[in-house]
C-alpha atoms as a PDB file:
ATOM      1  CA  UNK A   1     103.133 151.941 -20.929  1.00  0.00           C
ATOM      2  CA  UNK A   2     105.513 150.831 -24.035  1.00  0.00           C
ATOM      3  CA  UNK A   3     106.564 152.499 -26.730  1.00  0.00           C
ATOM      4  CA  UNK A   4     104.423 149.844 -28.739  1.00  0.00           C
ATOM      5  CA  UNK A   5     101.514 150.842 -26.860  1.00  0.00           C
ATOM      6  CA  UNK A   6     101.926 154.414 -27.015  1.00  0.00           C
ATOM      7  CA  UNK A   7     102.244 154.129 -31.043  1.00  0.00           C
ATOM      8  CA  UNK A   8      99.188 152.150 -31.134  1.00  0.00           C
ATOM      9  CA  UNK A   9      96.462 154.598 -29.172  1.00  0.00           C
ATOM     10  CA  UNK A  10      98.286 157.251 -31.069  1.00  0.00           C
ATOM     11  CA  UNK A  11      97.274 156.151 -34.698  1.00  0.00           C
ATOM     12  CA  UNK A  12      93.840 154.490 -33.424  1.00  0.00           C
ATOM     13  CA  UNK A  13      93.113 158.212 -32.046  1.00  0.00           C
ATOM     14  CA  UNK A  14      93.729 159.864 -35.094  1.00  0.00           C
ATOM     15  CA  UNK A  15      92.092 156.745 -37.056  1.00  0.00           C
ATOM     16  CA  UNK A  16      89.228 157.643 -34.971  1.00  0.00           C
ATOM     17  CA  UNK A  17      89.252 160.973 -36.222  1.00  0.00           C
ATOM     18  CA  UNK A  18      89.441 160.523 -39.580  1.00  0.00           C
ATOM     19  CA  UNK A  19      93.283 160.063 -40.403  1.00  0.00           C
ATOM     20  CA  UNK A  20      94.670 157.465 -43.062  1.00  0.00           C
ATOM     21  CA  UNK A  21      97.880 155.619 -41.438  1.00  0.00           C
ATOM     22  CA  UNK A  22     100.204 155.929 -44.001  1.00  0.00           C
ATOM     23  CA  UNK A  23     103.905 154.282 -43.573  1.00  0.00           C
ATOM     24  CA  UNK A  24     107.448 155.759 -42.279  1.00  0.00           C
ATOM     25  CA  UNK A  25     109.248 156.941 -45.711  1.00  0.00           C
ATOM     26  CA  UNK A  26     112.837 155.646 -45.812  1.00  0.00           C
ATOM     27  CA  UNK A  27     115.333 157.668 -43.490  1.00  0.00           C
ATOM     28  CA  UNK A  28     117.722 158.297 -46.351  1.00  0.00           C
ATOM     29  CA  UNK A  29     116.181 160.806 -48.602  1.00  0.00           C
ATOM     30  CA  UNK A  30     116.579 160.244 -52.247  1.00  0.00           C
ATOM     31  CA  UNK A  31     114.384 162.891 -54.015  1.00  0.00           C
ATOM     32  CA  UNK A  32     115.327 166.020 -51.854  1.00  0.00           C
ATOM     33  CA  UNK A  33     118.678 168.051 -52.914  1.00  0.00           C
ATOM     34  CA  UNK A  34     118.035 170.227 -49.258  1.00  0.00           C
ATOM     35  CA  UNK A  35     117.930 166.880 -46.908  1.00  0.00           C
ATOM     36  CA  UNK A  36     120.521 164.116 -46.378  1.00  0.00           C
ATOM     37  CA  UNK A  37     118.443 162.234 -43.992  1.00  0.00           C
ATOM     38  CA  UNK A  38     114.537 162.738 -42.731  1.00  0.00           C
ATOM     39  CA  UNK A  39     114.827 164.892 -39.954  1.00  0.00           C
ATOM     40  CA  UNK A  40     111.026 165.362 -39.358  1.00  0.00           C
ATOM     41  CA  UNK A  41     107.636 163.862 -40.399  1.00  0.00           C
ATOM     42  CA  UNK A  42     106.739 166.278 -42.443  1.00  0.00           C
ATOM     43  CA  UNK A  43     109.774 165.625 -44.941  1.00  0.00           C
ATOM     44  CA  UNK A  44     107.513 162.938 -47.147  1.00  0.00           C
ATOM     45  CA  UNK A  45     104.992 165.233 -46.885  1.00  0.00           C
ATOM     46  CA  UNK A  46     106.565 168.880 -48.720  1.00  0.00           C
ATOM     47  CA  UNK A  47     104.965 168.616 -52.080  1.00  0.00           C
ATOM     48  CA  UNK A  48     101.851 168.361 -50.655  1.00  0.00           C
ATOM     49  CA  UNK A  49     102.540 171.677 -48.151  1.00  0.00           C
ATOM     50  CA  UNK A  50     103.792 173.677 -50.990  1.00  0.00           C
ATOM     51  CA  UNK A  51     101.092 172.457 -53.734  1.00  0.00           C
ATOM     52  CA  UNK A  52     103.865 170.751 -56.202  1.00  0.00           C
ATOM     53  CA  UNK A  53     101.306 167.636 -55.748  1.00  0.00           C
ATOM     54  CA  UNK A  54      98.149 166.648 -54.687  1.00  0.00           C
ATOM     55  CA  UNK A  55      97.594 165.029 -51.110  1.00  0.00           C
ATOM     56  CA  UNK A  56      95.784 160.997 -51.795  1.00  0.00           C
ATOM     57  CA  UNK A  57      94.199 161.925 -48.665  1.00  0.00           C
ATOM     58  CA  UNK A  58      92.658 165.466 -46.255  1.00  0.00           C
ATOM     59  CA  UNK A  59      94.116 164.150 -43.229  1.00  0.00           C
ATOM     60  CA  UNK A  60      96.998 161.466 -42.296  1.00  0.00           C
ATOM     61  CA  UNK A  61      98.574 159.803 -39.251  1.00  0.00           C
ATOM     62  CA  UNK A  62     102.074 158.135 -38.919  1.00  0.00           C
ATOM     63  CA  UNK A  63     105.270 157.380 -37.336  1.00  0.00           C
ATOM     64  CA  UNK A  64     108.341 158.536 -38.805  1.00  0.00           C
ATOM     65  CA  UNK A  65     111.808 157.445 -38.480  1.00  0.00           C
ATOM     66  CA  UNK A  66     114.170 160.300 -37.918  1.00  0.00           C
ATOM     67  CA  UNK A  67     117.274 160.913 -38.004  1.00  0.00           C
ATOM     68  CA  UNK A  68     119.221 164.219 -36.361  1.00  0.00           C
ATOM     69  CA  UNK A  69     122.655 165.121 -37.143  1.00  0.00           C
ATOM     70  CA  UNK A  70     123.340 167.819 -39.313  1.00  0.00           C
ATOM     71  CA  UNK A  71     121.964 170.589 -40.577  1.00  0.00           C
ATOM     72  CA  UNK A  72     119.266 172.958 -39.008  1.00  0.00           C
ATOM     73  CA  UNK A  73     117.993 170.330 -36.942  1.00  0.00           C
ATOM     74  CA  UNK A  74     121.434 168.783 -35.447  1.00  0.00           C
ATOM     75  CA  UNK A  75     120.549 167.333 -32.103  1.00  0.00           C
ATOM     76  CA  UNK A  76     124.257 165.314 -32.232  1.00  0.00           C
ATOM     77  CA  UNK A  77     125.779 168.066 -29.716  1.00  0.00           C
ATOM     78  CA  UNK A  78     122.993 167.594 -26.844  1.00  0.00           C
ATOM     79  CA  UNK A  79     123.311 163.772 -26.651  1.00  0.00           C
ATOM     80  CA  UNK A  80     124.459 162.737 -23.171  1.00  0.00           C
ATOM     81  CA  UNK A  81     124.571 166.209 -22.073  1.00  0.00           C
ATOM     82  CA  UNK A  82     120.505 166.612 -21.313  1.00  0.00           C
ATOM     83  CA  UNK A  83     118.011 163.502 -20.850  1.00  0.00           C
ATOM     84  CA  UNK A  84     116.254 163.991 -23.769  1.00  0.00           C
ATOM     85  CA  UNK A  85     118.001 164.360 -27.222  1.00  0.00           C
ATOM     86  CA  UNK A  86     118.908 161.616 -29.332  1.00  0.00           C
ATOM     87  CA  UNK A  87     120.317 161.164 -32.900  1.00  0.00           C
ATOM     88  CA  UNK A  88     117.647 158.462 -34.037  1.00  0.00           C
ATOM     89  CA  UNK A  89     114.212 158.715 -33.119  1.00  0.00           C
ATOM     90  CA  UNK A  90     110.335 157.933 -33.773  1.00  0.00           C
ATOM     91  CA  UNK A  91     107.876 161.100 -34.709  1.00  0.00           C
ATOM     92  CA  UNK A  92     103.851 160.382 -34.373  1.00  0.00           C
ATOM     93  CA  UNK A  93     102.399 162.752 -36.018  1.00  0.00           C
ATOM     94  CA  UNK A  94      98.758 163.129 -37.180  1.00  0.00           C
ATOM     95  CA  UNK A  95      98.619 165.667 -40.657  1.00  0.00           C
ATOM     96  CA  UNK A  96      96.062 167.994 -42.082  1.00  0.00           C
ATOM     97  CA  UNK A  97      96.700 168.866 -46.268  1.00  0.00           C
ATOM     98  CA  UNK A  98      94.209 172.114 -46.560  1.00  0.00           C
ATOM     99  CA  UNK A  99      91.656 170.380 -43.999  1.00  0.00           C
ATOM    100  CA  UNK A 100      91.599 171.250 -40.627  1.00  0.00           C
ATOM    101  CA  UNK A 101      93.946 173.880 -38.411  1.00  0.00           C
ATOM    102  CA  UNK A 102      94.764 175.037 -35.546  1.00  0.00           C
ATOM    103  CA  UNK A 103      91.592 174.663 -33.628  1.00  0.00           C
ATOM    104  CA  UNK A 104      91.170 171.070 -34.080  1.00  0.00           C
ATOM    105  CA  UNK A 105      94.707 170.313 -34.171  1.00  0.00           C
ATOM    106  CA  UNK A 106      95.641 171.833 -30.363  1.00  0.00           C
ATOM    107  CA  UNK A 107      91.929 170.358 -29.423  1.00  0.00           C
ATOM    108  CA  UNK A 108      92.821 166.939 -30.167  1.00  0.00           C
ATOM    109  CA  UNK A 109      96.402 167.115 -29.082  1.00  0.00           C
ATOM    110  CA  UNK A 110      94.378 167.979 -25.638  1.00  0.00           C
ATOM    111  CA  UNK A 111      92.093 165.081 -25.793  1.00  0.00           C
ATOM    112  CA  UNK A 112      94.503 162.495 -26.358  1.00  0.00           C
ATOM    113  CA  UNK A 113      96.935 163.426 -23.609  1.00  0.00           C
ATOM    114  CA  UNK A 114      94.563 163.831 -20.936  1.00  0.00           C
ATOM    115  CA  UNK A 115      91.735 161.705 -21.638  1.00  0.00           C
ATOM    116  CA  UNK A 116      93.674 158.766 -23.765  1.00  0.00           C
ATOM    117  CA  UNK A 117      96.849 158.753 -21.919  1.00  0.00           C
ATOM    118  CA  UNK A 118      95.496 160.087 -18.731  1.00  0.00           C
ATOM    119  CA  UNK A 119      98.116 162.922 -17.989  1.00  0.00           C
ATOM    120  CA  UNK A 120      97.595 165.085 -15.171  1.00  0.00           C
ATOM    121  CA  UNK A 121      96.629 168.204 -16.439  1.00  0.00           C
ATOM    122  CA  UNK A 122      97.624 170.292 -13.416  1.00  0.00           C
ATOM    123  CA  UNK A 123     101.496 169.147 -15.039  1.00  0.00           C
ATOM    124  CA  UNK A 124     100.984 170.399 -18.798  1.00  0.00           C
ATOM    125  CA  UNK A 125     101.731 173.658 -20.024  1.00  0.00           C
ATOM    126  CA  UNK A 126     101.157 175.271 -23.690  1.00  0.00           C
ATOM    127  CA  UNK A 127     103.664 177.472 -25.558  1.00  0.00           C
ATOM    128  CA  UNK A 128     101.922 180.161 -28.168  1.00  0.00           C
ATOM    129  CA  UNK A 129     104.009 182.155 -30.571  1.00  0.00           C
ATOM    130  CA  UNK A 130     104.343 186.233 -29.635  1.00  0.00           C
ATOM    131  CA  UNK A 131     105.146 187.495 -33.048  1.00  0.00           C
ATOM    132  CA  UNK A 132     107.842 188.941 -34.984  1.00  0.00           C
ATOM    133  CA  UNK A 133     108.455 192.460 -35.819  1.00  0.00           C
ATOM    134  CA  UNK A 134     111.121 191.717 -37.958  1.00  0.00           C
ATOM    135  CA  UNK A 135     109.501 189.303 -40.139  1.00  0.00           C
ATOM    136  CA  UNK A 136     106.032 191.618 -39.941  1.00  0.00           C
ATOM    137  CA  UNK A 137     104.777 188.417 -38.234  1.00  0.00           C
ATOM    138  CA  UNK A 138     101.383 188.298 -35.915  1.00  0.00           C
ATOM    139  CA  UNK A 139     101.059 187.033 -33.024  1.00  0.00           C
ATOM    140  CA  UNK A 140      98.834 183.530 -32.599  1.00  0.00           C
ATOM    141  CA  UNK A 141      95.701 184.976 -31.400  1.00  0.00           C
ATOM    142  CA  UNK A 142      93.809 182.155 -32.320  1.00  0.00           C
ATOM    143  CA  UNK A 143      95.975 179.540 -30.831  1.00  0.00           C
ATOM    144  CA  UNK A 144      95.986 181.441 -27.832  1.00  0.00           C
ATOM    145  CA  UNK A 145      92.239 181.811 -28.082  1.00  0.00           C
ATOM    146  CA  UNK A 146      91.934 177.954 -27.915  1.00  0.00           C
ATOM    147  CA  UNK A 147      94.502 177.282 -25.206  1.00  0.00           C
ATOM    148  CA  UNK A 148      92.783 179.645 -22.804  1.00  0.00           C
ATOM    149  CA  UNK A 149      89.460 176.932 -23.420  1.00  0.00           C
ATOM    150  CA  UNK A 150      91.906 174.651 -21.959  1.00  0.00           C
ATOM    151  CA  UNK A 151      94.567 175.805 -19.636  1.00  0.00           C
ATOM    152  CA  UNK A 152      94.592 178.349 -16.964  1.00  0.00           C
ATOM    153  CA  UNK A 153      96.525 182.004 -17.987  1.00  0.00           C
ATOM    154  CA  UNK A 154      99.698 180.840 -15.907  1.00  0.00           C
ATOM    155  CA  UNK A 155      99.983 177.793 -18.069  1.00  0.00           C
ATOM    156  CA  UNK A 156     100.235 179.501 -21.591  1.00  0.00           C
ATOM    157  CA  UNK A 157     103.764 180.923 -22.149  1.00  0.00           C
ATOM    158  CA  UNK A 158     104.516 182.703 -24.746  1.00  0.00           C
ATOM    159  CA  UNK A 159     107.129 182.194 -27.506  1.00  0.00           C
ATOM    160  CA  UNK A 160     109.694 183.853 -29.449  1.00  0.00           C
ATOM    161  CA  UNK A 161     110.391 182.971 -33.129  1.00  0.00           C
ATOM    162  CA  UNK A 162     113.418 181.002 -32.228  1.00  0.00           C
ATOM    163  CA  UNK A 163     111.172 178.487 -29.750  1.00  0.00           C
ATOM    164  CA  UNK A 164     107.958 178.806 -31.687  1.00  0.00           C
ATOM    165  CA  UNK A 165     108.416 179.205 -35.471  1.00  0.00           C
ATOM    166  CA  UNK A 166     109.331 176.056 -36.888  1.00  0.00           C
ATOM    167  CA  UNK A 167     111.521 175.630 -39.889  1.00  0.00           C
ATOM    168  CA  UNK A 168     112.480 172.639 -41.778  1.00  0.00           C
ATOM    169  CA  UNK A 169     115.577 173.860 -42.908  1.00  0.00           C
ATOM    170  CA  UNK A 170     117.210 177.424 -44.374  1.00  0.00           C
ATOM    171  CA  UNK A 171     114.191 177.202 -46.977  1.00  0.00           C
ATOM    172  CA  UNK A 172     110.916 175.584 -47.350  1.00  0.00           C
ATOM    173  CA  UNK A 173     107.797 174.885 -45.397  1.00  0.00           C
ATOM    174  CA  UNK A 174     107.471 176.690 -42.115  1.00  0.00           C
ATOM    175  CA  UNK A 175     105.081 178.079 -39.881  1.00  0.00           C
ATOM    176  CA  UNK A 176     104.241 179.403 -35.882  1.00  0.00           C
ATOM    177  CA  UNK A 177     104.181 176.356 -33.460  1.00  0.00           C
ATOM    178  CA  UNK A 178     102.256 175.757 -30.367  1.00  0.00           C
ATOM    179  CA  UNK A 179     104.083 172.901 -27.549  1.00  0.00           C
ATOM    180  CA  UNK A 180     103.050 171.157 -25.383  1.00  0.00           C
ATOM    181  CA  UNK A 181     105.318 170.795 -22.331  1.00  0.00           C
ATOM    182  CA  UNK A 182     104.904 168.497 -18.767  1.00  0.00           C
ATOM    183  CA  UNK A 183     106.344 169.041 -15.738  1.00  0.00           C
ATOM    184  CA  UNK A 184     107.408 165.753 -14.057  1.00  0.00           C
ATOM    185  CA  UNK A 185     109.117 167.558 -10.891  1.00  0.00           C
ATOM    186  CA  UNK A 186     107.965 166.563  -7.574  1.00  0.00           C
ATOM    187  CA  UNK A 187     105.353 167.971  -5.895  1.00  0.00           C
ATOM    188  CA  UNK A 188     107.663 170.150  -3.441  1.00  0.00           C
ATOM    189  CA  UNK A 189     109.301 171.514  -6.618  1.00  0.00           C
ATOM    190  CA  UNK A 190     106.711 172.606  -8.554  1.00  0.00           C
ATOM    191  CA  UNK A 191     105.477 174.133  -5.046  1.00  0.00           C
ATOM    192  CA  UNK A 192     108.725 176.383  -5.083  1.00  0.00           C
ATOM    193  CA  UNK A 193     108.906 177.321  -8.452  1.00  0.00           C
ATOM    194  CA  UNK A 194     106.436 177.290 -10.783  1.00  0.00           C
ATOM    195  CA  UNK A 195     106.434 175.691 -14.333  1.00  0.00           C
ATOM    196  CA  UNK A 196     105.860 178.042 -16.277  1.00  0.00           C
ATOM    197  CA  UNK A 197     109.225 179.649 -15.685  1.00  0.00           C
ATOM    198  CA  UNK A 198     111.278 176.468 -16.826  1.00  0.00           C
ATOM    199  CA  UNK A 199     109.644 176.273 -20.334  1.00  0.00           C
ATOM    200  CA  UNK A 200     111.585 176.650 -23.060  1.00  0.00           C
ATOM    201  CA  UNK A 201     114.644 176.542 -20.265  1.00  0.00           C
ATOM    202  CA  UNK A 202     116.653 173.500 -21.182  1.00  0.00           C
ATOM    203  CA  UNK A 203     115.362 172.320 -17.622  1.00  0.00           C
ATOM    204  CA  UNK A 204     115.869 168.309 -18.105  1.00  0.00           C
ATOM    205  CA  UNK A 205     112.724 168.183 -15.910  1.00  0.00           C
ATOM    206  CA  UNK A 206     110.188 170.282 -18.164  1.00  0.00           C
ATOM    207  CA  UNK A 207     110.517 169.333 -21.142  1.00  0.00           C
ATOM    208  CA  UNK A 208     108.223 169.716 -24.917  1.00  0.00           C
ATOM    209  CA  UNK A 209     106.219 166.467 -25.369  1.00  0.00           C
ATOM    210  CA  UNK A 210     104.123 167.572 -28.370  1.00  0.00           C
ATOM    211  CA  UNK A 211     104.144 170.272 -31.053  1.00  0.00           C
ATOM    212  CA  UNK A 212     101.873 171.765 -33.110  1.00  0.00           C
ATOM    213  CA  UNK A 213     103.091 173.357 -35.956  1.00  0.00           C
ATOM    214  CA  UNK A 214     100.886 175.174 -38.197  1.00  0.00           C
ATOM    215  CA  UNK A 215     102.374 175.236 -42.298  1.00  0.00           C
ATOM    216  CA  UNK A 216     101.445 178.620 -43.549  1.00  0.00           C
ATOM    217  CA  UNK A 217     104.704 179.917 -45.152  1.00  0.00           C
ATOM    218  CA  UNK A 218     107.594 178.593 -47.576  1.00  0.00           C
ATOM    219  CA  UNK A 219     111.108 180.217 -46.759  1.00  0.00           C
ATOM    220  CA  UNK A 220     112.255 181.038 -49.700  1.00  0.00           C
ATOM    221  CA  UNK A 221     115.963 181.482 -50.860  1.00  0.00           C
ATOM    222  CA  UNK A 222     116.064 184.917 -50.237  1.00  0.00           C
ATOM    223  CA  UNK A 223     115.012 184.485 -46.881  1.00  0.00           C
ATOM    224  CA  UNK A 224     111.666 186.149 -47.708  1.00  0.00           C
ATOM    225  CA  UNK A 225     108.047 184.128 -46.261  1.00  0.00           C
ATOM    226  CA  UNK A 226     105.796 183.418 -49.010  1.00  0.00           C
ATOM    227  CA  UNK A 227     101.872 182.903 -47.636  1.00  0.00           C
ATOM    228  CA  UNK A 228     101.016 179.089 -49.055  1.00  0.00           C
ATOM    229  CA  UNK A 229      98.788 179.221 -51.976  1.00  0.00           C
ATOM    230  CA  UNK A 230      95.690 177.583 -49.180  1.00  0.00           C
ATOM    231  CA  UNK A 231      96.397 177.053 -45.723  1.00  0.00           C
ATOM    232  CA  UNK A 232      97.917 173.353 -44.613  1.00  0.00           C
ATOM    233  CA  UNK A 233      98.335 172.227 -41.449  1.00  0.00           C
ATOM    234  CA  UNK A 234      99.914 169.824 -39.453  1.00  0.00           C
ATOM    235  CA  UNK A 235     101.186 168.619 -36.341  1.00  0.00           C
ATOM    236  CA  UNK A 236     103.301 166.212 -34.092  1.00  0.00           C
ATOM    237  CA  UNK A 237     103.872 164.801 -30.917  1.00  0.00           C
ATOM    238  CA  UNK A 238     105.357 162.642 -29.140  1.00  0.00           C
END
């Protein structure tokens, strides 16, 4: 499958469900003191997560130019060391502005793999975030609620906030994540060891293919979480 066909049964899914495509915004940032470049598809999106403007539409779908190398999210180091980092990449993502959560969100990011893109489910494992004592921070019960719907027990892993609670930067909008990770080892491999001890293990074999990351906090300068005024959600994968 091509990249141009995986873009296009990505936004037709999310079409189907209800999404507006809305285009990439430019990978210089302009209009954001905090970013030098877009470094995630949610960047165009931050007024609308932290209530500074209204959202022209509940739910959205795109494809986001990207650009990694500085910053919180510097992914310059890793290139050519692992298979999978790069400095310049595309983000589908599918968004939710006070509409839908985390049911729908890991439901769909479900259907599309396995039933659109026909990935072997046996292969797929889900990441859920444990908590955070620290930060007085729950565990995602109803995450994990929905991924045991889906997955056997030995295929949810859970997550500490450093692999699943996703920031944009030292402030802003941020949240607990749920991934989605395949294992493409052979058969013989995965019959040695099993997957669910090489997620979230730099293993260039296992690797995150989706996230869903679920806005319900703004860092704030002081390093405190503020709760968002309503709930907003969004994901990405891919």
């Amino acid at each position: 499958m091509t990249s141009a066909e995986i873009r296009k049964k990505f936004l037709d899914f999310f079409v189907s469900k209800g999404h507006q495509v809305v285009p990439s915004a430019p990978i210089v940032l302009k209009d954001d003191p905090t970013l030098l470049f877009t470094n995630a598809g949610m960047n165009q999106f931050k007024d609308y997560f932290l209530g500074n403007k209204k959202a022209p539409y509940p739910r959205v779908v795109d494809t986001q130019k990207c650009l990694r190398v500085s910053g919180k999210h510097n992914d310059l180091e890793e290139v050519g060391v692992d298979t999978y980092h790069h400095t310049m990449f595309e983000m589908l993502g599918n968004w939710s502005f006070g509409d839908y959560f985390k049911k729908e969100a890991i439901e769909w990011s479900w259907e599309l793999l396995t039933e659109v893109f026909k990935m072997d489910k046996s292969r797929l494992y889900a990441t859920v975030f444990e908590g955070d004592k620290k930060e007085n921070l729950p565990a995602s019960s109803i995450a994990l609620g929905v991924w045991k719907q889906l997955l056997p027990e030995d295929h949810i892993v859970f997550g500490n906030k450093k692999d699943n609670f996703w920031e944009m930067g030292d402030t802003g909008p941020c949240g607990p994540c749920s991934e989605i990770h395949v294992d493409c080892r052979s058969d013989e491999e995965r019959a040695k060891v099993p997957g669910h001890l090489l997620v979230n293990k730099d293993h260039p074999q296992v690797i995150e293919i989706w996230n869903n990351v679920f806005i319900q906090f703004n860092r704030m300068k002081d390093g405190t979480l503020q709760p968002l005024a309503s709930t907003r959600g969004y994901r990405y994968g891919f």
